[in-house]
Protein backbone atom coordinates (compact mmCIF):
# COMPACT_ATOMS: atom_id res chain seq x y z
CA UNK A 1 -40.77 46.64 -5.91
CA UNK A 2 -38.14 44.12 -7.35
CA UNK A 3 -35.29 45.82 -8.77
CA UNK A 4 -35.51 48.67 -6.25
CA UNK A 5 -34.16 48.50 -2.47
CA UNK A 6 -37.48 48.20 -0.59
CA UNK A 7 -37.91 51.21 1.80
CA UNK A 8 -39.79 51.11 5.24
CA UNK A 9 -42.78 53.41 3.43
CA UNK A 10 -42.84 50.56 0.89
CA UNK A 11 -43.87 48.37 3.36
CA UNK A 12 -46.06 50.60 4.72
CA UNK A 13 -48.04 51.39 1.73
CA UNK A 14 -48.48 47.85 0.83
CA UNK A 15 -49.98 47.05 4.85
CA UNK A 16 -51.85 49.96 4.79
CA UNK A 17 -50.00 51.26 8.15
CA UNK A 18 -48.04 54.08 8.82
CA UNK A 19 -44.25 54.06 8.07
CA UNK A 20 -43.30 54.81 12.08
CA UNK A 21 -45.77 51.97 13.07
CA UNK A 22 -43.12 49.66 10.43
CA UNK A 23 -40.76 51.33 11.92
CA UNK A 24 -41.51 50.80 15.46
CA UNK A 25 -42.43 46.92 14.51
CA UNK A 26 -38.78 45.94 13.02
CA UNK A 27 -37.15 47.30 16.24
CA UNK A 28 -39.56 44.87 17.68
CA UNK A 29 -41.62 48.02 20.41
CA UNK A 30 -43.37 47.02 23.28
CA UNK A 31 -46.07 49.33 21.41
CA UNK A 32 -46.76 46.88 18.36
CA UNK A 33 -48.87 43.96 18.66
CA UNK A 34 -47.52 41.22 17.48
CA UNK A 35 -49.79 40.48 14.91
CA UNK A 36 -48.48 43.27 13.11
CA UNK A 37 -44.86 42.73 14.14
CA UNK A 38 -44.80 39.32 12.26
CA UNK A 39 -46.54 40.80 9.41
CA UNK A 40 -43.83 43.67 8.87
CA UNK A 41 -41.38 41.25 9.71
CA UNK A 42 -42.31 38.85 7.38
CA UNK A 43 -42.83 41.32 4.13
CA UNK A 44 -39.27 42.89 5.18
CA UNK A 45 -37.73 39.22 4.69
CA UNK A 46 -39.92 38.38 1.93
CA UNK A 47 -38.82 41.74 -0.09
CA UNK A 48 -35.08 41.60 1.55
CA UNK A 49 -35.23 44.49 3.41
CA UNK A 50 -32.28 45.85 4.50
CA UNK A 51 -31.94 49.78 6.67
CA UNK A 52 -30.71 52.50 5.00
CA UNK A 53 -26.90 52.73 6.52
CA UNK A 54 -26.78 56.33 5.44
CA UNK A 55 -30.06 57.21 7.12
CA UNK A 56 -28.78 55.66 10.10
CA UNK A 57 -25.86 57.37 10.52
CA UNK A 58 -27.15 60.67 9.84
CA UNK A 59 -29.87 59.51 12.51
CA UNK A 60 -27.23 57.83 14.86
CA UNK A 61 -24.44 60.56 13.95
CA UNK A 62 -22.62 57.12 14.04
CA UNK A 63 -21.11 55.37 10.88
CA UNK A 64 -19.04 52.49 12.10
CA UNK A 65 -16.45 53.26 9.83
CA UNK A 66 -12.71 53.60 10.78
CA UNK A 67 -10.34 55.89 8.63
CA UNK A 68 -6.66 54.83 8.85
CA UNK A 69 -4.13 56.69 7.38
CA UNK A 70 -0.61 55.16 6.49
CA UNK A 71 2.46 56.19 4.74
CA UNK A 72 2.39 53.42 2.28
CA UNK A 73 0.81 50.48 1.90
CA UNK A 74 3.73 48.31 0.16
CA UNK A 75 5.79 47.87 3.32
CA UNK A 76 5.64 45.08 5.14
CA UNK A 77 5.31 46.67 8.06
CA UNK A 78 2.28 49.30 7.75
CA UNK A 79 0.30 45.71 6.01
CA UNK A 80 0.93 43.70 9.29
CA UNK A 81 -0.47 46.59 10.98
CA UNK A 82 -3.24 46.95 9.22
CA UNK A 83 -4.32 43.59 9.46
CA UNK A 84 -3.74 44.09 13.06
CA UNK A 85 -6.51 46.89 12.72
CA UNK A 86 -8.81 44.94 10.98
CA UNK A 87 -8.70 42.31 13.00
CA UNK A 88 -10.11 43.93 16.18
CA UNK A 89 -12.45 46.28 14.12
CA UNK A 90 -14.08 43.60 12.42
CA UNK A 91 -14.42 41.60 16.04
CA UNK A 92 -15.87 45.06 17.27
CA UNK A 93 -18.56 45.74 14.24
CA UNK A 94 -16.65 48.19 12.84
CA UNK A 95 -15.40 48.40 9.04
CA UNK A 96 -11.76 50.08 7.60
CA UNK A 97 -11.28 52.74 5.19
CA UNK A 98 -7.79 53.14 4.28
CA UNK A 99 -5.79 55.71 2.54
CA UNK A 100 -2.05 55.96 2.16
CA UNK A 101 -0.07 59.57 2.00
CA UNK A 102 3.00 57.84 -0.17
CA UNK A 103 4.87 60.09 1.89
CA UNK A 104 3.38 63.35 0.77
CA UNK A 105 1.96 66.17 3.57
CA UNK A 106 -0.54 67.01 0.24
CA UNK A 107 -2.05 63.90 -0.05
CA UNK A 108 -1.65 63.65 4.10
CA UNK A 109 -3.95 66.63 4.30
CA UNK A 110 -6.39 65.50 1.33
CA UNK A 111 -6.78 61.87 2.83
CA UNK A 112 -7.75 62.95 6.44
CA UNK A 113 -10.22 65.84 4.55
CA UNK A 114 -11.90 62.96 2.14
CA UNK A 115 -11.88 60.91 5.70
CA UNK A 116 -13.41 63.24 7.48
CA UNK A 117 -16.10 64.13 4.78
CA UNK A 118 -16.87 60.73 4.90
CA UNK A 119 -18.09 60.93 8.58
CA UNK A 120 -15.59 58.31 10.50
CA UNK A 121 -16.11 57.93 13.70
CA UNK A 122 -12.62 58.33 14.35
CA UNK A 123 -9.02 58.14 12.75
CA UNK A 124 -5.91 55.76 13.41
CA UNK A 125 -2.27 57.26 12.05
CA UNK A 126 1.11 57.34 10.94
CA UNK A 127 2.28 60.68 9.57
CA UNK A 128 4.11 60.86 6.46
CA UNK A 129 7.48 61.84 6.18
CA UNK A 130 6.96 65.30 5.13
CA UNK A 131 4.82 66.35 7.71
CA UNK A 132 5.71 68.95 10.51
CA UNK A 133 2.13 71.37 10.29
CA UNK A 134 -0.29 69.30 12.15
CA UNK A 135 -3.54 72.02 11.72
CA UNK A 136 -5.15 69.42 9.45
CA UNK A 137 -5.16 67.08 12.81
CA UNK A 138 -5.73 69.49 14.91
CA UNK A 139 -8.96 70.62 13.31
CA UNK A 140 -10.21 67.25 13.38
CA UNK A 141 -10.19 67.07 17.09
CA UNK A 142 -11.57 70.18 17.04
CA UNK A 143 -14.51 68.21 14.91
CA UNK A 144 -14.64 65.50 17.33
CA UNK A 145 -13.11 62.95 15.75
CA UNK A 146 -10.76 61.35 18.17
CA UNK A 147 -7.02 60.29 16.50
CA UNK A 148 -4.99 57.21 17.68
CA UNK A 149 -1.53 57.51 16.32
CA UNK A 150 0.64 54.12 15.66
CA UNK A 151 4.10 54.32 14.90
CA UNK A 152 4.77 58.10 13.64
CA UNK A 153 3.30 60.35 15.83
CA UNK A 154 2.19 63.93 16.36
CA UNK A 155 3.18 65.36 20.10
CA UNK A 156 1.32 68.13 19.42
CA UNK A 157 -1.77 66.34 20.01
CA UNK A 158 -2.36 65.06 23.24
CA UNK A 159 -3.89 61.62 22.60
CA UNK A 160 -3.64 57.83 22.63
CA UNK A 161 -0.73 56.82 20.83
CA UNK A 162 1.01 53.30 20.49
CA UNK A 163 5.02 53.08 19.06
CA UNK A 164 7.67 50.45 19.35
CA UNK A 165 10.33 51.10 21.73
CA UNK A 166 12.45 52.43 18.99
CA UNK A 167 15.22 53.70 21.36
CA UNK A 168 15.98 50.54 23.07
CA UNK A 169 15.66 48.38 19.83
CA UNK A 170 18.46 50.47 18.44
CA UNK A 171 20.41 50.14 21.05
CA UNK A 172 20.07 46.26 21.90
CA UNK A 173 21.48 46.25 17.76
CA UNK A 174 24.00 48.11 17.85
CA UNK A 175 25.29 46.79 21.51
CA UNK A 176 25.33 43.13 19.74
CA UNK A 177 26.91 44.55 17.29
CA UNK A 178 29.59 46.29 19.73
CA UNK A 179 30.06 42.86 21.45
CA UNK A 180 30.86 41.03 18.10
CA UNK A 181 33.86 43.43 17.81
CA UNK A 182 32.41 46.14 15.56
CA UNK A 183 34.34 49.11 16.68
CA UNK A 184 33.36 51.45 13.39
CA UNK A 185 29.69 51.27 12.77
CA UNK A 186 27.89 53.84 10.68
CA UNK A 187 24.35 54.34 10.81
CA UNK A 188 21.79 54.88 7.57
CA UNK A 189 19.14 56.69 9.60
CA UNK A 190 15.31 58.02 9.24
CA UNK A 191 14.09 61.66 9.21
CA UNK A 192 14.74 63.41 12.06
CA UNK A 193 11.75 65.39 12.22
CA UNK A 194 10.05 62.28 13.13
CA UNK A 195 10.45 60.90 16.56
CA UNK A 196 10.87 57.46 15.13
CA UNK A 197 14.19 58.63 12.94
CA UNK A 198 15.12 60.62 16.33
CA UNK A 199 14.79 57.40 19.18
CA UNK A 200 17.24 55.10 16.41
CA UNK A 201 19.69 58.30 16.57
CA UNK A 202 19.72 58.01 20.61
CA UNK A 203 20.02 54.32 20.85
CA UNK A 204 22.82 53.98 18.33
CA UNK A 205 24.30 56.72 20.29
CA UNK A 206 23.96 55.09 23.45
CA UNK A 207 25.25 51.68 22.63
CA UNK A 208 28.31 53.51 21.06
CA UNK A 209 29.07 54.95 24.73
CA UNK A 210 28.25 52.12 26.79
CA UNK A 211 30.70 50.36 24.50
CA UNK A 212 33.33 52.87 25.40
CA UNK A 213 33.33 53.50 21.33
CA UNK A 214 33.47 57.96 20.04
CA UNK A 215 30.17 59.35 18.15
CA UNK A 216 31.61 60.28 14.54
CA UNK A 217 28.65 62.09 12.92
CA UNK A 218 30.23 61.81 9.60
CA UNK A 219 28.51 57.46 10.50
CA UNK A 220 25.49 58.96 10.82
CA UNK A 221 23.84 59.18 7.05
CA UNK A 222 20.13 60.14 6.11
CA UNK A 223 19.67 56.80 4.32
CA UNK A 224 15.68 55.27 4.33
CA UNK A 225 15.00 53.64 1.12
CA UNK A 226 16.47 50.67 -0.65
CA UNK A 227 17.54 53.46 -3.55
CA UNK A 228 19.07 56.00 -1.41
CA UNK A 229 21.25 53.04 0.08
CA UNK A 230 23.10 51.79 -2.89
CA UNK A 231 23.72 55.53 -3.13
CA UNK A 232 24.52 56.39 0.45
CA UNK A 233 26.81 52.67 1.16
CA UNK A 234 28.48 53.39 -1.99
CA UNK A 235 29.97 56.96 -0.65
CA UNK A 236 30.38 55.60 2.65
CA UNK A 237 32.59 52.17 1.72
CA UNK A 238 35.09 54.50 -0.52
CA UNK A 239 35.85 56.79 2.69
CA UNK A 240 39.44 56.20 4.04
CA UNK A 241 38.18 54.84 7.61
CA UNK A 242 35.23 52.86 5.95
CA UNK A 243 32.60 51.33 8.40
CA UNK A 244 32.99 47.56 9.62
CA UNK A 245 29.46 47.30 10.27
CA UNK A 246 25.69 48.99 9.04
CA UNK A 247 22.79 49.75 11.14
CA UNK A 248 19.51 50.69 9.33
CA UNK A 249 16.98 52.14 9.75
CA UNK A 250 14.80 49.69 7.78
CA UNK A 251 15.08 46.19 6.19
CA UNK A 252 14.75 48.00 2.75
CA UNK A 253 17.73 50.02 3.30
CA UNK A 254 19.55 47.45 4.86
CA UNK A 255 18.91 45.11 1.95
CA UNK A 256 20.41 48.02 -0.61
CA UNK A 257 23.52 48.10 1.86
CA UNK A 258 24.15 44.36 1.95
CA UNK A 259 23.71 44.71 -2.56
CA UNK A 260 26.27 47.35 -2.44
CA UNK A 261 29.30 45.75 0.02
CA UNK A 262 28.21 42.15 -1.96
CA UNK A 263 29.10 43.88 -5.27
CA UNK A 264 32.06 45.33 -4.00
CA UNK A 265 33.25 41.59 -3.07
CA UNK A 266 33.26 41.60 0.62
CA UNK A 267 32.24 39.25 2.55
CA UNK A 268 28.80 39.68 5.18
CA UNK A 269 29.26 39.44 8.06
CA UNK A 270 33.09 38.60 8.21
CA UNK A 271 34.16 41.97 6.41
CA UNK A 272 31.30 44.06 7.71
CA UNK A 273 28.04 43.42 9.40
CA UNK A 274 24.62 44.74 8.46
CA UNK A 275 21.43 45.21 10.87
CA UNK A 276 18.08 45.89 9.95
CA UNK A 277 14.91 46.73 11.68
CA UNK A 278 11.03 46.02 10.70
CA UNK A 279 11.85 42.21 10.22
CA UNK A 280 9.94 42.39 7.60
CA UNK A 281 9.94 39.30 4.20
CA UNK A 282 12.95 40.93 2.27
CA UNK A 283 14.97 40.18 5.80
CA UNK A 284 14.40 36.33 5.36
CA UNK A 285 15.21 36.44 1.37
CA UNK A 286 18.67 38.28 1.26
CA UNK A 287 21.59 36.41 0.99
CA UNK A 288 22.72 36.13 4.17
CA UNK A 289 19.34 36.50 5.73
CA UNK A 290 19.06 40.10 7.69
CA UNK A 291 19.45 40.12 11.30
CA UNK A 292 16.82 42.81 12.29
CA UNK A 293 14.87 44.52 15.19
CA UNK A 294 11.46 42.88 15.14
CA UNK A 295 8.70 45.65 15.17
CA UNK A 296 5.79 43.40 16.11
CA UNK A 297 2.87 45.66 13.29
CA UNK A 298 0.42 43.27 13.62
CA UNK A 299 0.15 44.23 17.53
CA UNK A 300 0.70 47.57 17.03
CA UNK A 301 -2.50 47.23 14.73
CA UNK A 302 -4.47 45.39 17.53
CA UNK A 303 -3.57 48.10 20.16
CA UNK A 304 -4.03 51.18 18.31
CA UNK A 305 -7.60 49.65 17.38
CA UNK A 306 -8.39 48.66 20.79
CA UNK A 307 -7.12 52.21 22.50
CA UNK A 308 -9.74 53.96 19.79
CA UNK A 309 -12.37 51.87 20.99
CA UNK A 310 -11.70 52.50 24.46
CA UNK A 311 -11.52 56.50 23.34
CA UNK A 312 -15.14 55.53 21.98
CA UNK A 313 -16.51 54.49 25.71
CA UNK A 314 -15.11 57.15 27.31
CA UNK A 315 -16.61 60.35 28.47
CA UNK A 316 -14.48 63.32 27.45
CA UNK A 317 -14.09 64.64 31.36
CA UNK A 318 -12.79 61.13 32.01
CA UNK A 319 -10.28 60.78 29.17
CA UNK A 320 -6.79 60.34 30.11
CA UNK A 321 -4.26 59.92 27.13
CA UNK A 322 -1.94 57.22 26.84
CA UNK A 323 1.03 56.12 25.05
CA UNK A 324 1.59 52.93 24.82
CA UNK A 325 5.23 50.91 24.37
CA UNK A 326 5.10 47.81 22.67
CA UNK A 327 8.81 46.27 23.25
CA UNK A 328 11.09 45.40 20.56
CA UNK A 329 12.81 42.28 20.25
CA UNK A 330 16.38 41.32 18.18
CA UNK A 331 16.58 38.74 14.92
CA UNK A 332 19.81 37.20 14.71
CA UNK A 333 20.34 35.67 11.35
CA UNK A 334 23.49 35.28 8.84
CA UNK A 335 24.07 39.16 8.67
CA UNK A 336 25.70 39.87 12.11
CA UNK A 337 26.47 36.13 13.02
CA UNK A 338 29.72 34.70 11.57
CA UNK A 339 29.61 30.83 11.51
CA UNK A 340 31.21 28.69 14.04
């Protein structure tokens, strides 16, 4: 039997007892003597036993195994959450398979189908960019396998979710910015076919009107990537009423803005202002550091983790979804803050 994982009939052949009496005897039953228990136990540790963790789940219809779906795993962001996940999985016996869409609906659909194949006993997501035909999710709910959503989410599907308060972290940056005497302050926003790209819209909006300051949707630029950025700043700081100050959507794209107004010799935050949101590494490394909305992943992680377990433990007439609001909280570094 070396070389080969020792089975439970293995052991049984070799004490001449039945494979359910093995069985019975590693689960320690009230049925087994105890004679035989230490005998079975003792040739399962001699021969390193171990169960079959397929068998089991097949025979448990329970693998222990968490699928998580993110857009991409490079960003800071999505990797503080998914240590966040980890975290409270491990604590909770559970392991983490992970797949990233890189912002495709194809590989979106493929991931949650390999996922799914796999037997996880449930899903935690962000949707990708692309994605506005949720059947793929649906059908897995349909399967019983319960969905937490973190960050992106589907309102299509009624069921836990956990997001940032986007809205009001958009507005508490653009209202500082307001109250440092921005009065022209263009926007390099998300998708708006996600609800994230949609919240940032409203809270720049709102901090605009409490600050007695007109909505020019010509400040308002679909901008989300470090690339599109140079790109997008570039257009925008060659217009005849050119912006004073940047919100974006990101730290990425934020950190392409503060490139492009650096290489056309102004000054940050004295000739215009840039704010980011994720606070994510690259906002602590630019030149002037990045004032930013922190987005607190790593606790989104934890929550979305902990709300799946609690789907786990409870019975479907009792389930009540819920989303919950982690608040955001402001970075103020060289960006937006001129020196005294």
């Amino acid at each position: 039997m070396r070389g080969t994982q020792i089975t439970i009939k293995d052991i049984a052949r070799e004490l001449g007892i039945s494979p359910s009496t093995v069985s019975r005897a590693l689960k320690d039953h009230p049925d087994i003597s105890s004679k035989t228990k230490t005998k079975v136990q003792d040739l399962a540790k001699k021969y390193g036993y171990k169960p079959n963790a397929v068998a089991l789940s097949l025979l448990q219809s329970k693998t222990n195994v968490i699928g998580v779906v993110i857009p991409e795993m490079v960003h800071f962001f999505f990797s503080s959450i998914i240590s966040g996940i980890e975290d409270v999985a491990f604590e909770a016996g559970y392991n983490v398979m992970i797949c990233q869409s890189n912002e495709s609906f194809e590989r979106e659909v493929a991931s949650v189908q390999a996922l799914a194949s796999s037997r996880v006993d449930g899903l935690l997501m962000s949707i990708s960019k692309e994605t506005e035909d949720f059947e793929h999710l649906k059908t897995l709910e349909q399967q019983g396998i319960p969905i937490v959503f973190f960050d992106r989410i589907c309102e299509e599907i009624n069921t836990h979710n956990v997001v940032i308060d986007d809205e009001e972290g958009a507005f508490k940056a653009v209202d500082h910015l307001c109250v440092n005497g921005h009065k022209r302050i263009a926007h390099l926003s998300g998708p708006q076919n996600l609800l994230i790209g949609k919240n940032r819209v409203n809270g720049y909006k709102r901090a605009l009107e409490k600050n007695g300051l007109e909505y020019d949707p010509a400040m308002v630029v679909f901008c989300d990537t470090y690339e599109k950025a140079l790109m997008e700043t570039s257009r925008l700081m060659q217009v005849s009423n050119k912006p004073d100050a940047i919100f974006a959507v990101n730290d990425e794209t934020a950190a392409g803005a503060l490139t492009v107004v650096k290489q056309l010799g102004l000054t940050v935050p004295d000739d215009i202002a840039i704010f980011g949101f994720t606070n994510g590494r690259i906002s602590t490394i630019s030149d002037p550091q990045l004032s930013t909305v922190e987005q607190h992943g790593y606790v989104m992680g934890q929550e979305a983790m902990r709300l799946l377990l609690k789907r786990f433990s409870t019975k479907l007439e009792d389930y009540k979804p819920e989303t919950k609001i982690i608040p955001s909280s402001l970075i103020l570094r060289g960006s937006s803050v001129k020196e005294k």
